[in-house]
PDB file of N, CA and C in Angstrom:
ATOM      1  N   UNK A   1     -11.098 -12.046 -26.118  1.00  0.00           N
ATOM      2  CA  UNK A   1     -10.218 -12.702 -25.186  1.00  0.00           C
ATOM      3  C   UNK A   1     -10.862 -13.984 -24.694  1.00  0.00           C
ATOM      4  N   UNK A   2     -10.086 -15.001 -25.026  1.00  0.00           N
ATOM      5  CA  UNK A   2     -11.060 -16.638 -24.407  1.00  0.00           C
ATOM      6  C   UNK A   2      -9.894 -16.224 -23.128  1.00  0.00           C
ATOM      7  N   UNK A   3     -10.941 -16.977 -22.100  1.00  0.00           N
ATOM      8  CA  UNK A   3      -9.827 -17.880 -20.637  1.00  0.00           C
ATOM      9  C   UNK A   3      -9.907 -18.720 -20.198  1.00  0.00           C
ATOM     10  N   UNK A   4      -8.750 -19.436 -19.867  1.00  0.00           N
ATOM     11  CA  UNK A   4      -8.895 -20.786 -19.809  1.00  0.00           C
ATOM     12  C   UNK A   4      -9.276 -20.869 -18.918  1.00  0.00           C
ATOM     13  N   UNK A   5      -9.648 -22.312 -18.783  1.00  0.00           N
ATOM     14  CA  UNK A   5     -10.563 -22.843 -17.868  1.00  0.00           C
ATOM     15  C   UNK A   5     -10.208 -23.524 -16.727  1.00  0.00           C
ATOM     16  N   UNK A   6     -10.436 -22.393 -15.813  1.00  0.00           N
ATOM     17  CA  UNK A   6      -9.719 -22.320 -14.239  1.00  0.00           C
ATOM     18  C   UNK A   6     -10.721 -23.133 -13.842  1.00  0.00           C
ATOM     19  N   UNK A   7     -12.187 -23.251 -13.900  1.00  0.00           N
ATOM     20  CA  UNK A   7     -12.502 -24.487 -13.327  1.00  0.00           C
ATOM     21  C   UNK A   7     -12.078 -25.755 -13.277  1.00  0.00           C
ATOM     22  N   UNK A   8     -11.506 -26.178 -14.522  1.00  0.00           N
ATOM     23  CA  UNK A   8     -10.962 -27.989 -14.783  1.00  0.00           C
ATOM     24  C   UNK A   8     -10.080 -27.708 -13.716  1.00  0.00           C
ATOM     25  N   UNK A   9      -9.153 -26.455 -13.475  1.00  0.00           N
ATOM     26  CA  UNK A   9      -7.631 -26.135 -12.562  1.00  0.00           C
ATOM     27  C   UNK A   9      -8.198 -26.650 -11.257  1.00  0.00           C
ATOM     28  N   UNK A  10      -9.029 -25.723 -10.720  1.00  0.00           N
ATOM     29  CA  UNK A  10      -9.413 -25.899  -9.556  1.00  0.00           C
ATOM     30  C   UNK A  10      -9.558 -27.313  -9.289  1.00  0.00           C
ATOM     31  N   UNK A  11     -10.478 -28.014 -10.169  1.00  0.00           N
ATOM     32  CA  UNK A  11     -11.008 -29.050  -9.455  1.00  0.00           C
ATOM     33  C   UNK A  11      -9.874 -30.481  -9.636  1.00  0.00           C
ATOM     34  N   UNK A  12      -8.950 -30.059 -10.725  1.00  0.00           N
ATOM     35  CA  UNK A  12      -7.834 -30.731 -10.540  1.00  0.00           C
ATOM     36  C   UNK A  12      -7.065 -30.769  -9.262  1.00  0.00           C
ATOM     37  N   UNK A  13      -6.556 -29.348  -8.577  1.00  0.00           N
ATOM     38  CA  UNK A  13      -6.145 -29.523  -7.758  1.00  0.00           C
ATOM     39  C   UNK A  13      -6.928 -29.781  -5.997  1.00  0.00           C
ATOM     40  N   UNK A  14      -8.013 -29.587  -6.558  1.00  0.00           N
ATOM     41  CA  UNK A  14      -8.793 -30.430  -5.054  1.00  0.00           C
ATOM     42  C   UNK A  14      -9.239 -31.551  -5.009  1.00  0.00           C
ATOM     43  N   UNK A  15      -9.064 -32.256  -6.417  1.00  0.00           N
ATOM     44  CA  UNK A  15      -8.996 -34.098  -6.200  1.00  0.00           C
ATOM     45  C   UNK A  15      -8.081 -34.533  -5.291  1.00  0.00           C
ATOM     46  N   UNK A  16      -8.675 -35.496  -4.714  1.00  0.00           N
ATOM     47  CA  UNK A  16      -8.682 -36.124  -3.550  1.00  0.00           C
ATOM     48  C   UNK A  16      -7.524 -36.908  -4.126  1.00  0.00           C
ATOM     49  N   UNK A  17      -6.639 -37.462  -3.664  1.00  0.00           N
ATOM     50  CA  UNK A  17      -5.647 -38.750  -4.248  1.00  0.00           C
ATOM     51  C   UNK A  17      -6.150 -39.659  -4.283  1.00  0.00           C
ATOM     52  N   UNK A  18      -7.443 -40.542  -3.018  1.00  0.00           N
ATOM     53  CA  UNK A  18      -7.802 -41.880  -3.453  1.00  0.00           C
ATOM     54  C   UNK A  18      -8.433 -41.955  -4.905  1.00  0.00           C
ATOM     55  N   UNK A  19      -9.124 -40.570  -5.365  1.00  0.00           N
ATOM     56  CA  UNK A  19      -9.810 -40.831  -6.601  1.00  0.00           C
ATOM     57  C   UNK A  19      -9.286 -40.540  -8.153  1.00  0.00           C
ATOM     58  N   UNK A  20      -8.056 -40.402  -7.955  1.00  0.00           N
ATOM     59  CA  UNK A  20      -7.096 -40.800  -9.182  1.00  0.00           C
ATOM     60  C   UNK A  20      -6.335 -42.092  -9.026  1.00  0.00           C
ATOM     61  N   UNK A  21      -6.525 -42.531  -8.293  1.00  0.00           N
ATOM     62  CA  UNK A  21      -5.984 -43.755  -7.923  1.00  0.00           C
ATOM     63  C   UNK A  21      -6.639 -45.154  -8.622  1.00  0.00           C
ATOM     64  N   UNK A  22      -6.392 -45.803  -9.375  1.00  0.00           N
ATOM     65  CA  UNK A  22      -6.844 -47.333  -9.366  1.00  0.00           C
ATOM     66  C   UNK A  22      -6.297 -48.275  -9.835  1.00  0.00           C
ATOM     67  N   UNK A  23      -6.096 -49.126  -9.896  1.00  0.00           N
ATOM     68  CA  UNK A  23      -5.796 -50.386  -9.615  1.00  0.00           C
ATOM     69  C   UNK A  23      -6.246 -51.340  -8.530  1.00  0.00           C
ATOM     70  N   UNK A  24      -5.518 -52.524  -8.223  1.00  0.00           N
ATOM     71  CA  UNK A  24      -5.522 -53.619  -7.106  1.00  0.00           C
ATOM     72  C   UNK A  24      -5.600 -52.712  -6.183  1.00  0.00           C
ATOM     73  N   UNK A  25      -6.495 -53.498  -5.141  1.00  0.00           N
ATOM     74  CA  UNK A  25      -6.777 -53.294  -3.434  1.00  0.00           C
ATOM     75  C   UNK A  25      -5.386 -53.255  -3.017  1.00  0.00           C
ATOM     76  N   UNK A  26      -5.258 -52.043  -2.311  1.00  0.00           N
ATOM     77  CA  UNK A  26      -3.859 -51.737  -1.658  1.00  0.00           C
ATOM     78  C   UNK A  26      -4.439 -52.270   0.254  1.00  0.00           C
ATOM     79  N   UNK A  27      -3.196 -52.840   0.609  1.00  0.00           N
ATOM     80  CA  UNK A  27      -3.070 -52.746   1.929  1.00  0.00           C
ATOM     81  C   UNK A  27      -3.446 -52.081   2.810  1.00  0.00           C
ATOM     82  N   UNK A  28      -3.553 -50.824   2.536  1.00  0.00           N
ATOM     83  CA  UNK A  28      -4.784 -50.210   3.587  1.00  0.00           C
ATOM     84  C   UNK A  28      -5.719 -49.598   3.795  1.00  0.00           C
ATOM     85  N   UNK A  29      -6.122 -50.131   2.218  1.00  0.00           N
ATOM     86  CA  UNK A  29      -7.546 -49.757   1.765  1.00  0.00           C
ATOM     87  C   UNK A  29      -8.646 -50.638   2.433  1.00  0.00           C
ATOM     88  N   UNK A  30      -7.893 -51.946   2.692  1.00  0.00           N
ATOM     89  CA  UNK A  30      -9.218 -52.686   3.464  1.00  0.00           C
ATOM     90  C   UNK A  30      -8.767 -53.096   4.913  1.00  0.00           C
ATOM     91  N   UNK A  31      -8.256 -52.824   5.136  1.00  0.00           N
ATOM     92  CA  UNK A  31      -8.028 -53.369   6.765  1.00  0.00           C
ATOM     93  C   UNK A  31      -7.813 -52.447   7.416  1.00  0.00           C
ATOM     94  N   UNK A  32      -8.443 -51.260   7.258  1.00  0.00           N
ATOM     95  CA  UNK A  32      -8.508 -50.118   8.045  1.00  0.00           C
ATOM     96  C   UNK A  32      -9.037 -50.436   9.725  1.00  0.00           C
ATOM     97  N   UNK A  33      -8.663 -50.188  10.622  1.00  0.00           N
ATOM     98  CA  UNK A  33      -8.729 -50.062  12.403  1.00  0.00           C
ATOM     99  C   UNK A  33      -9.121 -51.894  12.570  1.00  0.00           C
ATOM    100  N   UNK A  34      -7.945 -52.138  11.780  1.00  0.00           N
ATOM    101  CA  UNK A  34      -7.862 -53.844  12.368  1.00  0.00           C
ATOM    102  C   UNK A  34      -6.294 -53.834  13.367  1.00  0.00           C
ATOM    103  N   UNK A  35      -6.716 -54.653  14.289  1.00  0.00           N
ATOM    104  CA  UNK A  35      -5.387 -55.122  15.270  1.00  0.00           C
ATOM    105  C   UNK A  35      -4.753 -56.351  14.538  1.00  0.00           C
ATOM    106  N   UNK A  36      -3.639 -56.140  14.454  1.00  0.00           N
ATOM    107  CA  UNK A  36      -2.484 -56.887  13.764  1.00  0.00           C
ATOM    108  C   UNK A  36      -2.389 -58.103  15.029  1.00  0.00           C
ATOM    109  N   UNK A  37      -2.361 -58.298  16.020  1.00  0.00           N
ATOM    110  CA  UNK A  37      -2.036 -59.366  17.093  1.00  0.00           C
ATOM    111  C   UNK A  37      -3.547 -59.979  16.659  1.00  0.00           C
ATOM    112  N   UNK A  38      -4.675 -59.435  16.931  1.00  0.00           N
ATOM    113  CA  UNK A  38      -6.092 -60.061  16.625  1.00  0.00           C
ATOM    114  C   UNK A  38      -6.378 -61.179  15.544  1.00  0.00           C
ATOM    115  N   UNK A  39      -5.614 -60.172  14.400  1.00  0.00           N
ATOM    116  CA  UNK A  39      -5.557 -60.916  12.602  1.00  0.00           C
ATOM    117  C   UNK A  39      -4.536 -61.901  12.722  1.00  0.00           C
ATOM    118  N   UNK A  40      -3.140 -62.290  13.456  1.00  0.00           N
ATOM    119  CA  UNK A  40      -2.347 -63.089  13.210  1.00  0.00           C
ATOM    120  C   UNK A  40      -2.675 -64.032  14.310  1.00  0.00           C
ATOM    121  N   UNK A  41      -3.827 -63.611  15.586  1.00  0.00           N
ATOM    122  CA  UNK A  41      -4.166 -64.479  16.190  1.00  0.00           C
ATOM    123  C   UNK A  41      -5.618 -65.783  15.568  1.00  0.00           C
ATOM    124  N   UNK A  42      -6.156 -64.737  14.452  1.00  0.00           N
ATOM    125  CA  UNK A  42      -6.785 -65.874  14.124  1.00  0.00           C
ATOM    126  C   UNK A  42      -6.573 -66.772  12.784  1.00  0.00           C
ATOM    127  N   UNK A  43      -5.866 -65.923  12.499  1.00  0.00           N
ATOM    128  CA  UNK A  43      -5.031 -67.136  11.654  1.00  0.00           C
ATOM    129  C   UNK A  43      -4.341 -67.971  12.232  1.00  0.00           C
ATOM    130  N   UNK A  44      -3.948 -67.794  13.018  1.00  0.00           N
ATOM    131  CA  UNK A  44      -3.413 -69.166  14.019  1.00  0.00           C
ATOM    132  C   UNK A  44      -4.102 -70.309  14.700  1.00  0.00           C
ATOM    133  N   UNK A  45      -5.825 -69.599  15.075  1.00  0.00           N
ATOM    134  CA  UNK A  45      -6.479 -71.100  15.293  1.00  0.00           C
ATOM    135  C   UNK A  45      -6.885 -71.541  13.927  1.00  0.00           C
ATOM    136  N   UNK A  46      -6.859 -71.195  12.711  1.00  0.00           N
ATOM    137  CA  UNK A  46      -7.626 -71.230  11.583  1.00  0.00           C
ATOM    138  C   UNK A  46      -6.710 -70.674  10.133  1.00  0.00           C
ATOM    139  N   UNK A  47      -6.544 -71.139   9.664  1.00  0.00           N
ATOM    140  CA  UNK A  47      -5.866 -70.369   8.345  1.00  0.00           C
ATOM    141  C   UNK A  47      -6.753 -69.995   7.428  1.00  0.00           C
ATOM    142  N   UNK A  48      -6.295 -68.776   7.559  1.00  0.00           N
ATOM    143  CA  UNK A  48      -6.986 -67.824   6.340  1.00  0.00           C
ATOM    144  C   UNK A  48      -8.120 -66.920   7.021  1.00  0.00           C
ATOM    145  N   UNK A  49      -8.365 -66.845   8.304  1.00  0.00           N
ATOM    146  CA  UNK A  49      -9.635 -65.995   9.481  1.00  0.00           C
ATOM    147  C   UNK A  49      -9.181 -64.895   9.559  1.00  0.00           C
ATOM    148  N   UNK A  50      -7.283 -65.160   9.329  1.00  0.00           N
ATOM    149  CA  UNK A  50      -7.134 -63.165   9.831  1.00  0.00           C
ATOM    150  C   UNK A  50      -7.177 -62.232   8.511  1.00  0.00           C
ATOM    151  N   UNK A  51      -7.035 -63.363   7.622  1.00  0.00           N
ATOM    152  CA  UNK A  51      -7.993 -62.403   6.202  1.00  0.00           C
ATOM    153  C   UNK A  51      -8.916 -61.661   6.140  1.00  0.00           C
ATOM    154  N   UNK A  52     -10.052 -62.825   6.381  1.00  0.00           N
ATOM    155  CA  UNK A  52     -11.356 -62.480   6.340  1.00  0.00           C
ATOM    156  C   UNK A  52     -11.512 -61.122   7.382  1.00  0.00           C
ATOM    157  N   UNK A  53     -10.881 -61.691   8.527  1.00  0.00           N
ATOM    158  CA  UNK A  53     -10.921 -60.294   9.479  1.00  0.00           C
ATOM    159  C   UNK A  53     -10.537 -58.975   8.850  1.00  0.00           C
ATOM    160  N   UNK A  54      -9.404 -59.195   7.739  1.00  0.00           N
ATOM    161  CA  UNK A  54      -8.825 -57.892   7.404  1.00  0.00           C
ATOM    162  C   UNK A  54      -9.621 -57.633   6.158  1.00  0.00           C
ATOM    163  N   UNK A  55     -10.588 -58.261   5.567  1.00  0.00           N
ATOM    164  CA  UNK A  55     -11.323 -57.725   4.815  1.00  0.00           C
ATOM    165  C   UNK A  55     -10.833 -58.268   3.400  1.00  0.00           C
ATOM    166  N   UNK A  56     -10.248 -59.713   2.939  1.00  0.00           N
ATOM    167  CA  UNK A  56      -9.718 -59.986   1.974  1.00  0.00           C
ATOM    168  C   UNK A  56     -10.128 -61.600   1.909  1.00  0.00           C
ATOM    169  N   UNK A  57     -11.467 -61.522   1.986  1.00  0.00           N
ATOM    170  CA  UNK A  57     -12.493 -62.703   1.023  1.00  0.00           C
ATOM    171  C   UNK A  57     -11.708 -63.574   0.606  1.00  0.00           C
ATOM    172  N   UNK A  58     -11.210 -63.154  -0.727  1.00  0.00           N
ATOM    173  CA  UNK A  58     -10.475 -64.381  -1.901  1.00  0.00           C
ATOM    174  C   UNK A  58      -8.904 -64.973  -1.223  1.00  0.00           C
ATOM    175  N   UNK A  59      -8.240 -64.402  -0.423  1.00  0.00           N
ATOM    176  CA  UNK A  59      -7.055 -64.708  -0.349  1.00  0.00           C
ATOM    177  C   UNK A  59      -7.209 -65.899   0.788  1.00  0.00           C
ATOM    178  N   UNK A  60      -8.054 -64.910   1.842  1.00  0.00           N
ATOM    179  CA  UNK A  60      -8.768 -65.699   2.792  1.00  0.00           C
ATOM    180  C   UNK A  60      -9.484 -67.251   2.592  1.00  0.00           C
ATOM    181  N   UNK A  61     -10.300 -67.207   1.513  1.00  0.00           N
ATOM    182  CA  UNK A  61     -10.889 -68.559   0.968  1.00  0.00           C
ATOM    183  C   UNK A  61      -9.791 -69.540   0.663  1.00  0.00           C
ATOM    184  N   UNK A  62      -8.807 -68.712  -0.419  1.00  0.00           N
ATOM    185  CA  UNK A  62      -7.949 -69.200  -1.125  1.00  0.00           C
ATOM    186  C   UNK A  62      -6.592 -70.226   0.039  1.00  0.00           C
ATOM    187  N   UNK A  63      -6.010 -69.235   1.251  1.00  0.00           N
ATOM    188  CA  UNK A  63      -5.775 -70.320   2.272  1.00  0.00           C
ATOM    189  C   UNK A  63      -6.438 -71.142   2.883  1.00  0.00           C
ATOM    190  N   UNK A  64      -7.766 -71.241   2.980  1.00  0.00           N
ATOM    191  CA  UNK A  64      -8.331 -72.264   3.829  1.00  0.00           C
ATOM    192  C   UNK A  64      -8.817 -72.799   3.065  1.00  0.00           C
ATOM    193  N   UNK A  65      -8.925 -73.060   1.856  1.00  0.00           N
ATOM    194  CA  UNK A  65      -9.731 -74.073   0.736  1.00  0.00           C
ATOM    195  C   UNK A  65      -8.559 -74.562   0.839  1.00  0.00           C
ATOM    196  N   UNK A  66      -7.136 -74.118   0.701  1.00  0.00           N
ATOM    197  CA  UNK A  66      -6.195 -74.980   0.511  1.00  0.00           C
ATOM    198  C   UNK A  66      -5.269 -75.975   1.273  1.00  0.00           C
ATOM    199  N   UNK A  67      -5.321 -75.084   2.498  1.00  0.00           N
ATOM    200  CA  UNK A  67      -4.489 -76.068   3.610  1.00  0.00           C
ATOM    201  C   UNK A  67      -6.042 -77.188   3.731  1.00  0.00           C
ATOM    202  N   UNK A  68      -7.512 -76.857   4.017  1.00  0.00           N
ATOM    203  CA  UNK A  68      -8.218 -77.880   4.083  1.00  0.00           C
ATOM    204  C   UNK A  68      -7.840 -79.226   2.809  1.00  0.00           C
ATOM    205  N   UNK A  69      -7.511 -78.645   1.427  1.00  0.00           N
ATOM    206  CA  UNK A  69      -7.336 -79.500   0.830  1.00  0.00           C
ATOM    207  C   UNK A  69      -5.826 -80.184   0.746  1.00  0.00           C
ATOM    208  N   UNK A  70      -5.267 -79.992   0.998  1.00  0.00           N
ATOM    209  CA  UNK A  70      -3.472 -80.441   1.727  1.00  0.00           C
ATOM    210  C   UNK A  70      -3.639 -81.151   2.756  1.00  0.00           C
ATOM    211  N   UNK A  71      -4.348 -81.013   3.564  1.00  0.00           N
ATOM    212  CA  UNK A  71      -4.015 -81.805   4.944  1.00  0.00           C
ATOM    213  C   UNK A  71      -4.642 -82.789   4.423  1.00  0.00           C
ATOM    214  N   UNK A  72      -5.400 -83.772   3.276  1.00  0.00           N
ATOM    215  CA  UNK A  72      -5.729 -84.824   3.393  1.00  0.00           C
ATOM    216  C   UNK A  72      -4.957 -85.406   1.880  1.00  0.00           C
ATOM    217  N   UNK A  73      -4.050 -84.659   1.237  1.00  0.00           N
ATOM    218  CA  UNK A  73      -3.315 -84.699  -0.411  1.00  0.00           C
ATOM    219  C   UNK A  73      -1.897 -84.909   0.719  1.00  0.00           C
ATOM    220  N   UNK A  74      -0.898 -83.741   1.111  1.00  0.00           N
ATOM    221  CA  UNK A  74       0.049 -83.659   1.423  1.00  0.00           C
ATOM    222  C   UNK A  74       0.332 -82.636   2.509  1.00  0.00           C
ATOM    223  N   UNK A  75       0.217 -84.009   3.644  1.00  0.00           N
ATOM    224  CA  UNK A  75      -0.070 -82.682   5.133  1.00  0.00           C
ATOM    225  C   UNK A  75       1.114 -81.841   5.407  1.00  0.00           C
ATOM    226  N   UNK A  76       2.380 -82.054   4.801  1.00  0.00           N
ATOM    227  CA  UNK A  76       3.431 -81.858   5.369  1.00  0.00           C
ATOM    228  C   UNK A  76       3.442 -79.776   4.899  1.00  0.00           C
ATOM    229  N   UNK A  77       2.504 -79.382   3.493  1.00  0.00           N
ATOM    230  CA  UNK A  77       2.711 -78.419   3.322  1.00  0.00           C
ATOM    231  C   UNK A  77       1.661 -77.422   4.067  1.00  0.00           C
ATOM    232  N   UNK A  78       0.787 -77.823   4.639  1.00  0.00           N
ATOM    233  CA  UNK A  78      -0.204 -77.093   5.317  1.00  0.00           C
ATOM    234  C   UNK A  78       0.203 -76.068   6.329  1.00  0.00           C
ATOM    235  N   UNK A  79       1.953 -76.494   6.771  1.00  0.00           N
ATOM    236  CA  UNK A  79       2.343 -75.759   7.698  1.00  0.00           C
ATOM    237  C   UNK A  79       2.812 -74.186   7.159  1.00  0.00           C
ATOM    238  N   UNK A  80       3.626 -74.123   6.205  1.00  0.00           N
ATOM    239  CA  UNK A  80       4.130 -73.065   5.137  1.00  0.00           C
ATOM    240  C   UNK A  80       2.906 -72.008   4.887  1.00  0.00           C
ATOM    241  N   UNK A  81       1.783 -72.734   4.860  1.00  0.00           N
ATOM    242  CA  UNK A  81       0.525 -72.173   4.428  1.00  0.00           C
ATOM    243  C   UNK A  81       0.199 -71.530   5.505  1.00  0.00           C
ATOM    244  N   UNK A  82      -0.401 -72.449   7.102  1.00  0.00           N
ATOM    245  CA  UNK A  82      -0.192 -71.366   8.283  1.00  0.00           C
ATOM    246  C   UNK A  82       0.376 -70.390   8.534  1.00  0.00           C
ATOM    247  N   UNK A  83       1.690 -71.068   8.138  1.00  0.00           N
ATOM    248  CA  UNK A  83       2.798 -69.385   8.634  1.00  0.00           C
ATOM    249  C   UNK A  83       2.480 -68.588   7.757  1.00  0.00           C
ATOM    250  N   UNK A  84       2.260 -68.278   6.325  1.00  0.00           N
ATOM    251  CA  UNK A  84       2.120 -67.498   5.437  1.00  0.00           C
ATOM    252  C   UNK A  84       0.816 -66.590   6.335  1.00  0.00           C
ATOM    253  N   UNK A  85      -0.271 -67.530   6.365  1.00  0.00           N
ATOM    254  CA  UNK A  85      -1.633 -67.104   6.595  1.00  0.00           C
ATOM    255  C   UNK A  85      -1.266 -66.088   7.656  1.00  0.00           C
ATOM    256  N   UNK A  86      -0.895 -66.557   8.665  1.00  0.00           N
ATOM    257  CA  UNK A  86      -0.235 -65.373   9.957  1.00  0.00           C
ATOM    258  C   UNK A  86       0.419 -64.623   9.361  1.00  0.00           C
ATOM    259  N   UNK A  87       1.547 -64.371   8.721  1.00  0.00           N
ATOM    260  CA  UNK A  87       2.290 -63.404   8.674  1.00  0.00           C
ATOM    261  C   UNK A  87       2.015 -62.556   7.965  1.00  0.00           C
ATOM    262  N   UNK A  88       1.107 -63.018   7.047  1.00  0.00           N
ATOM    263  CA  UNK A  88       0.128 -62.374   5.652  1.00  0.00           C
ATOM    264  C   UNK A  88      -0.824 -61.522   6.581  1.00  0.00           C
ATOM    265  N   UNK A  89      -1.490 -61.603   7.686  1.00  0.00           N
ATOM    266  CA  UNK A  89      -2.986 -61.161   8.213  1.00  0.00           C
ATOM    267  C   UNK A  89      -2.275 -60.031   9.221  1.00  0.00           C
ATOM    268  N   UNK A  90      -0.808 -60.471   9.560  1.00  0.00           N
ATOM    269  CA  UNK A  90      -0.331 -59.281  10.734  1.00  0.00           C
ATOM    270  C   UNK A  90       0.055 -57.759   9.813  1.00  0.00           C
ATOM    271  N   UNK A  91       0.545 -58.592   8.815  1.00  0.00           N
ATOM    272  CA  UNK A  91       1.442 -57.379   7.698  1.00  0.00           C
ATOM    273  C   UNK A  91       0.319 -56.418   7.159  1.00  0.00           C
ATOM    274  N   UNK A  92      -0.707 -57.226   6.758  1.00  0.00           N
ATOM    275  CA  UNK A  92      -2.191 -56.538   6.128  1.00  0.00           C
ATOM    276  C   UNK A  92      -2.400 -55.135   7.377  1.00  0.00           C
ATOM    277  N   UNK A  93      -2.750 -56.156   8.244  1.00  0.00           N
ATOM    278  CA  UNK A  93      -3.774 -55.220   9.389  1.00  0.00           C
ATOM    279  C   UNK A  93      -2.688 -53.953  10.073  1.00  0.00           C
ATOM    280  N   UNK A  94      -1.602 -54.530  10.047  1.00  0.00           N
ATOM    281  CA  UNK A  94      -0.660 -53.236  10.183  1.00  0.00           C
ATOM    282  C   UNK A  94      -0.836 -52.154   9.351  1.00  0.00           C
ATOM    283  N   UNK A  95      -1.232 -52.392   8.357  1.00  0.00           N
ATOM    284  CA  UNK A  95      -1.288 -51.147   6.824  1.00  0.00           C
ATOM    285  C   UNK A  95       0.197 -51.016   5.832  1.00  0.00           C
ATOM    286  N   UNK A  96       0.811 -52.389   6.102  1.00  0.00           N
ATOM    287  CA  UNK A  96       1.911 -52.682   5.441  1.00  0.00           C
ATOM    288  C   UNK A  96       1.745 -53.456   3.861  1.00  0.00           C
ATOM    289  N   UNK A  97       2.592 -53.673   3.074  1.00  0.00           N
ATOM    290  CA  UNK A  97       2.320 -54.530   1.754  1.00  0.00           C
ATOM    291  C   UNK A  97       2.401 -55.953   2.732  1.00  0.00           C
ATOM    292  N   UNK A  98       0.999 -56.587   1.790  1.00  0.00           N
ATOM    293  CA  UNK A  98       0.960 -57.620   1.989  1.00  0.00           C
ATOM    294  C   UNK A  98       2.207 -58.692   0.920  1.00  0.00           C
ATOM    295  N   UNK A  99       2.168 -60.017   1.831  1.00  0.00           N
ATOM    296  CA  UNK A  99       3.139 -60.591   1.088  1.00  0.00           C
ATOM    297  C   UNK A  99       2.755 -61.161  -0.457  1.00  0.00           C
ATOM    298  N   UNK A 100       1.286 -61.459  -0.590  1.00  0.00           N
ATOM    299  CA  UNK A 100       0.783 -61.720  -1.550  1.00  0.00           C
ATOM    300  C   UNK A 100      -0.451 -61.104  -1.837  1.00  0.00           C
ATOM    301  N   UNK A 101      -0.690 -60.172  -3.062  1.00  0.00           N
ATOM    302  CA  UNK A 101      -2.015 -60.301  -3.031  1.00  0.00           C
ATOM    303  C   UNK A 101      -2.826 -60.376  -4.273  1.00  0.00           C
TER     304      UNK A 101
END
């Protein structure tokens, strides 16, 4: 008599969900016990800070390399970029989909 192998069973069913999981950084994988007013407040003196606050480096760089480089190419779009940057850093830190990522 073979039997199957209730160990693989077991340990199938006590995997954890984050660790079948992968792909792209989900939304509230990194901005875990961030304040959403905090993150859209500092993207507001600064574009791209309530990133960094929420734990998203590249997106973060990626607005403030860019409105820095707009405001002296074509200032008029730097604003689109602010609002994004805010509304992007409140949505994050909430644990919502971000608008871009």
């Amino acid at each position: 008599m073979t039997d199957p192998e209730p160990d693989s069973d077991r340990q199938s069913a006590y995997r954890s969900p984050s660790s079948s999981q992968s792909g792209p950084v989900q939304a509230g994988n990194y901005a875990r016990d961030k304040t959403p007013l905090l993150a859209t407040g500092l993207s507001f003196l600064l574009t791209g800070v309530g990133q960094f606050y929420n734990g998203d480096t590249k997106k973060g760089a990626l607005m403030l390399g860019g409105a820095v480089l707009l405001v002296f190419i074509v200032p008029f779009l730097v604003l689109p970029i602010w609002i994004w940057s805010m509304i992007d850093a409140y949505q994050v830190a909430e644990g919502k989909k971000p608008l871009w990522s």
